[in-house]
C-alpha atoms as a PDB file:
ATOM      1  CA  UNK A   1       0.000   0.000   0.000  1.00  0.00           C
ATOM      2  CA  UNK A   2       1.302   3.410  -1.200  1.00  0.00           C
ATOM      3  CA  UNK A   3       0.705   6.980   0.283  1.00  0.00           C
ATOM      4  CA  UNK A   4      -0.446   9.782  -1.328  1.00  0.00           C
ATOM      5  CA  UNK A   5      -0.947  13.531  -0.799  1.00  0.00           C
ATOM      6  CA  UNK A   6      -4.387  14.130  -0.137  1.00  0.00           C
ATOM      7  CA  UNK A   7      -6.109  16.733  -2.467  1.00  0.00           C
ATOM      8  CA  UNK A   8      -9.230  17.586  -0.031  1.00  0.00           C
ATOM      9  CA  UNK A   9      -8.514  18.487   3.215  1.00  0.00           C
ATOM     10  CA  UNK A  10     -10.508  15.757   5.218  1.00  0.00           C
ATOM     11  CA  UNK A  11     -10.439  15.053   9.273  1.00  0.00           C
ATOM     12  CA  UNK A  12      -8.108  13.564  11.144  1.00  0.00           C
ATOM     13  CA  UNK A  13     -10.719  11.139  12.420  1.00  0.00           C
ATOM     14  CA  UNK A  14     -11.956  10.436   8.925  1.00  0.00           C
ATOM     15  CA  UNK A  15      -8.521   9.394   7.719  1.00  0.00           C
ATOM     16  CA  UNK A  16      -8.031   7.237  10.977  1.00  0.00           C
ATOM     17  CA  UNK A  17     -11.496   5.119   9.613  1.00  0.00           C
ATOM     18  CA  UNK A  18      -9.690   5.052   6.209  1.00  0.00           C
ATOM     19  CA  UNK A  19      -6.491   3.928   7.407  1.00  0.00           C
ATOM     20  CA  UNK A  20      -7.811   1.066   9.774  1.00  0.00           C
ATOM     21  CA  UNK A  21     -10.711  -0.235   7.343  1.00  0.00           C
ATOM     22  CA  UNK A  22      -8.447  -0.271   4.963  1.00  0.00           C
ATOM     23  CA  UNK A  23      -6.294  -2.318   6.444  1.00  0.00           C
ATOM     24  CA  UNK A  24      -8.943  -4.727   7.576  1.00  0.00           C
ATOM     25  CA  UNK A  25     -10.498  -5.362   4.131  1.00  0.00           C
ATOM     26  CA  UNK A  26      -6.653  -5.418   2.878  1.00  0.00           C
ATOM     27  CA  UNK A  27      -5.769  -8.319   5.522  1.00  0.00           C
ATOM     28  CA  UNK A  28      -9.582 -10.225   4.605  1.00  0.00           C
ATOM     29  CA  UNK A  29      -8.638  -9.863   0.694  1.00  0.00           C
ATOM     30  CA  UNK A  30      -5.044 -11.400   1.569  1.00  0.00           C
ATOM     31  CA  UNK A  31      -6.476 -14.177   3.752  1.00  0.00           C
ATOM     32  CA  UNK A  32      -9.817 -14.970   1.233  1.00  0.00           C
ATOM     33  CA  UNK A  33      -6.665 -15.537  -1.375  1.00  0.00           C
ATOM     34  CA  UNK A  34      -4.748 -17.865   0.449  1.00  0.00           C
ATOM     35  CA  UNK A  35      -7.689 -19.526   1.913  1.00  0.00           C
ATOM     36  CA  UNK A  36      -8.613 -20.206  -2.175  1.00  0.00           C
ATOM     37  CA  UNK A  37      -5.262 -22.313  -2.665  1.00  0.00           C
ATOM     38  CA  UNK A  38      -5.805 -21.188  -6.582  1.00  0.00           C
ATOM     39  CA  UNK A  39      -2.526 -18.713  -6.055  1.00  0.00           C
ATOM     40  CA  UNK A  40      -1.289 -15.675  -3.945  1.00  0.00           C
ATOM     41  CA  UNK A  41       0.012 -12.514  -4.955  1.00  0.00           C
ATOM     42  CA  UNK A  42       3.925 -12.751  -4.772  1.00  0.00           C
ATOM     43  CA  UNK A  43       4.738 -11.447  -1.184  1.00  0.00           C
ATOM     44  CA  UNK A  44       2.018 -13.616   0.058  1.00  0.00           C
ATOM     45  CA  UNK A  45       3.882 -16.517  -2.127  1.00  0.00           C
ATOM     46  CA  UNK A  46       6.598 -15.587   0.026  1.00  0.00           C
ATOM     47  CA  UNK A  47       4.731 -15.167   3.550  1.00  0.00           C
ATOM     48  CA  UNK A  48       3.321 -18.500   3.300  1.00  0.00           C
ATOM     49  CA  UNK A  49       6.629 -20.340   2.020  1.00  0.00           C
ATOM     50  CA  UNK A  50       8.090 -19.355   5.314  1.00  0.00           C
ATOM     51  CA  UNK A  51       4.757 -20.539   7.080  1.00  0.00           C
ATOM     52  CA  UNK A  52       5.250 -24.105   5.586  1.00  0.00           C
ATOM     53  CA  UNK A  53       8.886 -24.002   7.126  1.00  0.00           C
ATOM     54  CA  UNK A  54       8.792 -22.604  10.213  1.00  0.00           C
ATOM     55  CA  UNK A  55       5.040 -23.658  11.037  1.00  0.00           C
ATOM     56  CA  UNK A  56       4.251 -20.108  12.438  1.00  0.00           C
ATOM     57  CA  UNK A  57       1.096 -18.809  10.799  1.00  0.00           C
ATOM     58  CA  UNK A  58       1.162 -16.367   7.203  1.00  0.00           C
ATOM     59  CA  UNK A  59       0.116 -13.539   9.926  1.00  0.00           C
ATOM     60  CA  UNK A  60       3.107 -13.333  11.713  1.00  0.00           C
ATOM     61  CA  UNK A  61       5.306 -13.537   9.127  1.00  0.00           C
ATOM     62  CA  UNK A  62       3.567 -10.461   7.193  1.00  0.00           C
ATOM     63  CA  UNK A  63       3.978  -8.856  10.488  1.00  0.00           C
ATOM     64  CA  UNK A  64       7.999 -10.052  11.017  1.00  0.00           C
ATOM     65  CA  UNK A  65       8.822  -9.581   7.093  1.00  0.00           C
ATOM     66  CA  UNK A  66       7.171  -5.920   7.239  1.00  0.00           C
ATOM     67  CA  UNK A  67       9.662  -5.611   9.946  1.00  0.00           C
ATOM     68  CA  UNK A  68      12.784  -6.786   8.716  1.00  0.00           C
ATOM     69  CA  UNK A  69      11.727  -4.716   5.361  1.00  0.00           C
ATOM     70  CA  UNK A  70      12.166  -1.073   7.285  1.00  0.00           C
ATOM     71  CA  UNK A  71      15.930  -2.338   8.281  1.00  0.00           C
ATOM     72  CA  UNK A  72      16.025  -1.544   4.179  1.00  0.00           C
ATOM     73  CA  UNK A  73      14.483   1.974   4.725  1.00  0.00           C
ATOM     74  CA  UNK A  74      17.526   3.214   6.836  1.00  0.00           C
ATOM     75  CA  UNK A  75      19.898   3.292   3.920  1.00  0.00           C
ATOM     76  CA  UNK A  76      17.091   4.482   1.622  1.00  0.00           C
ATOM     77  CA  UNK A  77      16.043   7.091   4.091  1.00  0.00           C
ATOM     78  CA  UNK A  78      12.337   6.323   3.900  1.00  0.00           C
ATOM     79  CA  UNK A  79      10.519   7.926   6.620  1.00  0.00           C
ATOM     80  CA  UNK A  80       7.747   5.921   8.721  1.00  0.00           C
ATOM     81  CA  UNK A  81       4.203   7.459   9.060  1.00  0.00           C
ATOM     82  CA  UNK A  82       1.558   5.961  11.239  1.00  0.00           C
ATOM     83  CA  UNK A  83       0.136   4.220   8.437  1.00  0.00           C
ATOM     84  CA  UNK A  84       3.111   2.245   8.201  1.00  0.00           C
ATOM     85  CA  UNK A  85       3.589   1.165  11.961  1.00  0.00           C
ATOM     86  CA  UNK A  86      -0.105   0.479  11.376  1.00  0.00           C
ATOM     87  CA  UNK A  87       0.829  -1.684   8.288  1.00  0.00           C
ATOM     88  CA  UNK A  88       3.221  -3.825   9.779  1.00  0.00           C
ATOM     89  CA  UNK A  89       1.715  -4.949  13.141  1.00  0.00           C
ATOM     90  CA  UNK A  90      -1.963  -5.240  11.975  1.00  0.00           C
ATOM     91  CA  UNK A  91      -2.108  -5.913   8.641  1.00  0.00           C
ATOM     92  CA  UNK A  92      -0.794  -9.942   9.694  1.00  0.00           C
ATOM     93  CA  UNK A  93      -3.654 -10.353  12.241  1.00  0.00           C
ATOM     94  CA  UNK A  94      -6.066  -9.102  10.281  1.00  0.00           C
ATOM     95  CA  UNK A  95      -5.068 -12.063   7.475  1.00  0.00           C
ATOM     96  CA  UNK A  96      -4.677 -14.721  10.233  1.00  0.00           C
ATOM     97  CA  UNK A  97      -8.095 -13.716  11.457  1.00  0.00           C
ATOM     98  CA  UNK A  98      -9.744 -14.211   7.912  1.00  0.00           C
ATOM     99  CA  UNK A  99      -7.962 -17.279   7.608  1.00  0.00           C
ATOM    100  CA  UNK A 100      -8.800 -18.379  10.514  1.00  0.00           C
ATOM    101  CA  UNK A 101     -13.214 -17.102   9.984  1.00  0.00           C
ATOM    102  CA  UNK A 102     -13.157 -18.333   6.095  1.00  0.00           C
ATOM    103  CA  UNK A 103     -14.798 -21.720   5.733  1.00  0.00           C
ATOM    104  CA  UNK A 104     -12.793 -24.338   4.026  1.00  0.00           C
ATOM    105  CA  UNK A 105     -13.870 -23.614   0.307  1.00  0.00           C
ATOM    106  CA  UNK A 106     -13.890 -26.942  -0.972  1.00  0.00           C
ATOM    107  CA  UNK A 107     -15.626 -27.213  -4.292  1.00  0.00           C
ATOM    108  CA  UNK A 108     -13.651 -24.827  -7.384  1.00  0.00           C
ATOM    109  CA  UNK A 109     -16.528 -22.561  -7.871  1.00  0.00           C
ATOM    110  CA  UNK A 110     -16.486 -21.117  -4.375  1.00  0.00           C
ATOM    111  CA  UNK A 111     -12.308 -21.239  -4.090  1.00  0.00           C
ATOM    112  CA  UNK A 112     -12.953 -18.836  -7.605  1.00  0.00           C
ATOM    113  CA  UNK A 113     -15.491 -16.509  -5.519  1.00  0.00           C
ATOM    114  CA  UNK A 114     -13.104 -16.083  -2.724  1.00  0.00           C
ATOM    115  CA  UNK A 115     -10.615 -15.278  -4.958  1.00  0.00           C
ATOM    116  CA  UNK A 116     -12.960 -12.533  -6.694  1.00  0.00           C
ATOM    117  CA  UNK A 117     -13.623 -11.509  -3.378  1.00  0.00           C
ATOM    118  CA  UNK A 118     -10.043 -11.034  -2.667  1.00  0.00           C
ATOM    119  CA  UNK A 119      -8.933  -9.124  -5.474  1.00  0.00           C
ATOM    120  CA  UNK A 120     -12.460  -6.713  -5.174  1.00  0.00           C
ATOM    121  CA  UNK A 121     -11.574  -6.522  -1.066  1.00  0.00           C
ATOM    122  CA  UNK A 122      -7.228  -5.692  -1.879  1.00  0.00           C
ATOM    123  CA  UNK A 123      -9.225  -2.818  -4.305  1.00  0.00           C
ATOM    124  CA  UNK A 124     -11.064  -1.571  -2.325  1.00  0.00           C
ATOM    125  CA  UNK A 125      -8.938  -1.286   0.831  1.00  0.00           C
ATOM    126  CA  UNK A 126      -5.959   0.330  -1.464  1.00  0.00           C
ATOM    127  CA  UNK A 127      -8.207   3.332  -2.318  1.00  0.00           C
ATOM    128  CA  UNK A 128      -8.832   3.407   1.428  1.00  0.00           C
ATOM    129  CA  UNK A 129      -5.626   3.349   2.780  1.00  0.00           C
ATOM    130  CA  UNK A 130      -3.910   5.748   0.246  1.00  0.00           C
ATOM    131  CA  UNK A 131      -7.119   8.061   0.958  1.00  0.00           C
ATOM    132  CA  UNK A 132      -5.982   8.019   4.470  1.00  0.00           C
ATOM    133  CA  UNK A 133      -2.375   9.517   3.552  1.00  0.00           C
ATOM    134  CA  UNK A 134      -0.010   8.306   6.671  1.00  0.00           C
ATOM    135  CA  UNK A 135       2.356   7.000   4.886  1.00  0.00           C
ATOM    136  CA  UNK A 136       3.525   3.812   2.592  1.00  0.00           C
ATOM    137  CA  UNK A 137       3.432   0.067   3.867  1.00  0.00           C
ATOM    138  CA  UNK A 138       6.497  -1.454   4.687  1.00  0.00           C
ATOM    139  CA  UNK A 139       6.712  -3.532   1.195  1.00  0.00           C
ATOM    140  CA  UNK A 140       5.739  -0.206  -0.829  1.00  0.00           C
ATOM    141  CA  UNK A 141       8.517   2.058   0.812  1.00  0.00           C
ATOM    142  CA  UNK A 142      10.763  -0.607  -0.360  1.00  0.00           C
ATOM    143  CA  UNK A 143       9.622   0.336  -3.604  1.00  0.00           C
ATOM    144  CA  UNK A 144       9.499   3.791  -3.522  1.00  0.00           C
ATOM    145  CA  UNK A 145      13.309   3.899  -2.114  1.00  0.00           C
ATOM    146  CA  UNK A 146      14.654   1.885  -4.826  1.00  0.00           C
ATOM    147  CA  UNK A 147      12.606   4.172  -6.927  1.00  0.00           C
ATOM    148  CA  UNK A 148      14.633   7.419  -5.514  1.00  0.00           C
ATOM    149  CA  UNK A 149      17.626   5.815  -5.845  1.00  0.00           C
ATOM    150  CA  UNK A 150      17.044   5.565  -9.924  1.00  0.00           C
ATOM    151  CA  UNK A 151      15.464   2.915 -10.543  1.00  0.00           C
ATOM    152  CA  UNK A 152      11.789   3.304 -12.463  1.00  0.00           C
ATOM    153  CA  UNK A 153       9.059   2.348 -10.563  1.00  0.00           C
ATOM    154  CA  UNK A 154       8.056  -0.708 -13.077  1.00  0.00           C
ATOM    155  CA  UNK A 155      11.598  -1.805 -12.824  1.00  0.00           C
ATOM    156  CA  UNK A 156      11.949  -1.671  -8.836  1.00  0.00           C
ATOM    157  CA  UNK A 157       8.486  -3.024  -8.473  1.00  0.00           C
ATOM    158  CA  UNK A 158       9.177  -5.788 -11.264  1.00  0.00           C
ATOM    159  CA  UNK A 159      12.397  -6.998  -9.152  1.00  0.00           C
ATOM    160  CA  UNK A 160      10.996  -6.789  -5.742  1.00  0.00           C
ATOM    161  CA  UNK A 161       8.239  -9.103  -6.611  1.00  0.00           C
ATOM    162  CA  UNK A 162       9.621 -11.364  -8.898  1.00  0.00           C
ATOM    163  CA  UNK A 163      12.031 -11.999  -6.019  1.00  0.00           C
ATOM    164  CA  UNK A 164      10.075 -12.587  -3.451  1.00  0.00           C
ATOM    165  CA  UNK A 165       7.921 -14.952  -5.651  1.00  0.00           C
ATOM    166  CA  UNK A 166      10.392 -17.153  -6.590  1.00  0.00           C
ATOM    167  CA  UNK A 167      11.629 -17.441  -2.922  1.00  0.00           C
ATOM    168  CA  UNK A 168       8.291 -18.142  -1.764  1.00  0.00           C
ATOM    169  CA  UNK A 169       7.563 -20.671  -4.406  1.00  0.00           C
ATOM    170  CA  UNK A 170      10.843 -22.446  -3.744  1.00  0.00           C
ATOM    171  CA  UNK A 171       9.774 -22.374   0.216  1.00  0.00           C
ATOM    172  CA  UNK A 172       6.462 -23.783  -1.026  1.00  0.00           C
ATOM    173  CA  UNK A 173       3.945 -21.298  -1.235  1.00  0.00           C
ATOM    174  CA  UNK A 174       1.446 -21.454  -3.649  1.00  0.00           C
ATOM    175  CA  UNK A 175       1.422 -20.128  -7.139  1.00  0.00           C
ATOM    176  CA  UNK A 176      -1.607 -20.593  -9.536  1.00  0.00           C
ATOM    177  CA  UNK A 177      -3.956 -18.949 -11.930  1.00  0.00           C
ATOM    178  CA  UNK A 178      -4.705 -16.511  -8.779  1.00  0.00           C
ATOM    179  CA  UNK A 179      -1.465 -14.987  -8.729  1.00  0.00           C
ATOM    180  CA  UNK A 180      -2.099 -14.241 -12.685  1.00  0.00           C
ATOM    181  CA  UNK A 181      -5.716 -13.358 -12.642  1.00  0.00           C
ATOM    182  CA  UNK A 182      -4.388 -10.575  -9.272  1.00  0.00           C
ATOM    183  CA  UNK A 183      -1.486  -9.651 -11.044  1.00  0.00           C
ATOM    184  CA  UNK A 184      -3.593  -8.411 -13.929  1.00  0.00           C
ATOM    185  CA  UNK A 185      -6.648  -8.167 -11.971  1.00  0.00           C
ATOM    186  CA  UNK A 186      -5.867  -5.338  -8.917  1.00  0.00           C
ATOM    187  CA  UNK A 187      -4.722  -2.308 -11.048  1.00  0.00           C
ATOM    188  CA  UNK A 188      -8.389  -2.153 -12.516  1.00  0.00           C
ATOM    189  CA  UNK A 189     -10.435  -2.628  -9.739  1.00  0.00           C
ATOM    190  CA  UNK A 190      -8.440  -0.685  -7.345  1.00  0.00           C
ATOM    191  CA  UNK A 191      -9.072   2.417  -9.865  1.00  0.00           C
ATOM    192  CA  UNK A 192     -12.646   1.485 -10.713  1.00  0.00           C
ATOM    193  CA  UNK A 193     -13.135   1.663  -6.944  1.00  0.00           C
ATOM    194  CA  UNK A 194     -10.993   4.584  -6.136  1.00  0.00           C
ATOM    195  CA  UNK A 195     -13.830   6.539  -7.149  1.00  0.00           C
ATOM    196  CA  UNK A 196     -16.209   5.432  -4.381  1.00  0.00           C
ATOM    197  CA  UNK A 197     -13.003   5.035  -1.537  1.00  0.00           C
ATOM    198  CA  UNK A 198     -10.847   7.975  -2.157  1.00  0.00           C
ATOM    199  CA  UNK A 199     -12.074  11.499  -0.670  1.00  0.00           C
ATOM    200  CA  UNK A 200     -15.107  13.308  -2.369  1.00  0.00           C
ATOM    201  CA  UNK A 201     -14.891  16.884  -2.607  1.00  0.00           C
ATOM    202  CA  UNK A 202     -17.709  18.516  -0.203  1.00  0.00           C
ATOM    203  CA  UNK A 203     -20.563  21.039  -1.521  1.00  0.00           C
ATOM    204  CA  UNK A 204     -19.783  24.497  -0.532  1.00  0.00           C
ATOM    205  CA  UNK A 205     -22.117  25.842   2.099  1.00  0.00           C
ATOM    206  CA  UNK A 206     -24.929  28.287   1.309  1.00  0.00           C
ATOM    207  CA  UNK A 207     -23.725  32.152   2.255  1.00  0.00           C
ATOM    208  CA  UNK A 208     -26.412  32.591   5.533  1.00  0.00           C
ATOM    209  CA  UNK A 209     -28.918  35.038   4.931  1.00  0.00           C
ATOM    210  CA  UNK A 210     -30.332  37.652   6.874  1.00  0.00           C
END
């Protein structure tokens, strides 16, 4: 999740809803996806490779990877916001507690619908949590710091996650048509939904009459 400057002033408390839904329809869309077995987006991949080897759950290792990922944000000189302390130590329990709530899918059709569900929550929550503007997730910054250093952002973003996929797949997470269909999948619905989750402009108020 990235941050953005926001372009209509909105209330603190208002951006504190954005931030923390957000992140819990973020952490449902990431646990709905793994919960499908059809394939995770790459950093997932990765999260639940190490799951499968150390036997601790996906959550906690979103929460210790986020971690270990700001080390990298010294040397870039990335700056934390709340958003991103928020990221890191919520974002995992939010996924555990989805996996934990989603029934076992069984049959393909409803594995498919939690994996529509996923990539329409991940949308949705993205327009949230940028609308809240307190800063880049962990994972993001990454990006963004590689991106200051000179790389483009297709070619930082490109090596990031084709690194972490093919770690996690070589751990033994799971890749499958649902890391294609997100892959190709997020970038539309998060801006077809951007217009319903980012900040709306608010009618000016009638002058007051005498």
């Amino acid at each position: 999740m990235s941050e953005t400057v926001l372009p209509i002033p909105i209330s603190l408390s208002s951006r504190l809803i954005r931030l923390y839904a957000g992140l819990a329809l973020y952490g449902a869309g990431v646990g709905l996806q793994i919960r499908s077995g059809l394939g995770n987006d790459p950093w997932d991949v990765f999260h639940q490779g190490l799951a499968v080897r150390t036997g601790l759950s996906v959550g906690t290792w979103i929460i210790l990877v986020g971690a270990l990922v700001m080390v990298f944000w010294i040397p870039l000189r990335q700056r934390p916001g709340l958003g991103t302390v928020s990221n890191i130590v919520l974002l995992g329990l939010f996924a555990d507690l989805a996996i934990w709530l989603a029934p076992e899918p069984g049959p393909l059709a409803v594995r498919v619908a939690y994996l529509l569900a996923a990539v329409v929550l991940v949308g949705g929550a993205t327009g949230l949590y940028i609308g809240a503007a307190f800063g880049p997730g962990p994972r993001d910054g990454l990006m963004t710091g590689l991106h200051r250093l000179g790389l483009s952002v297709r070619v930082a973003r490109t090596m990031i996650e084709v690194t972490v996929l093919a770690a996690g797949w070589l751990l033994g997470g799971t890749v499958g048509a649902g890391t294609v269909v997100f892959a190709f999948a997020i970038g539309p619905v998060t801006q077809f939904l951007m217009r319903w989750t980012l900040p709306r402009p608010q009618a000016p108020r009638a002058a007051p009459t005498r």
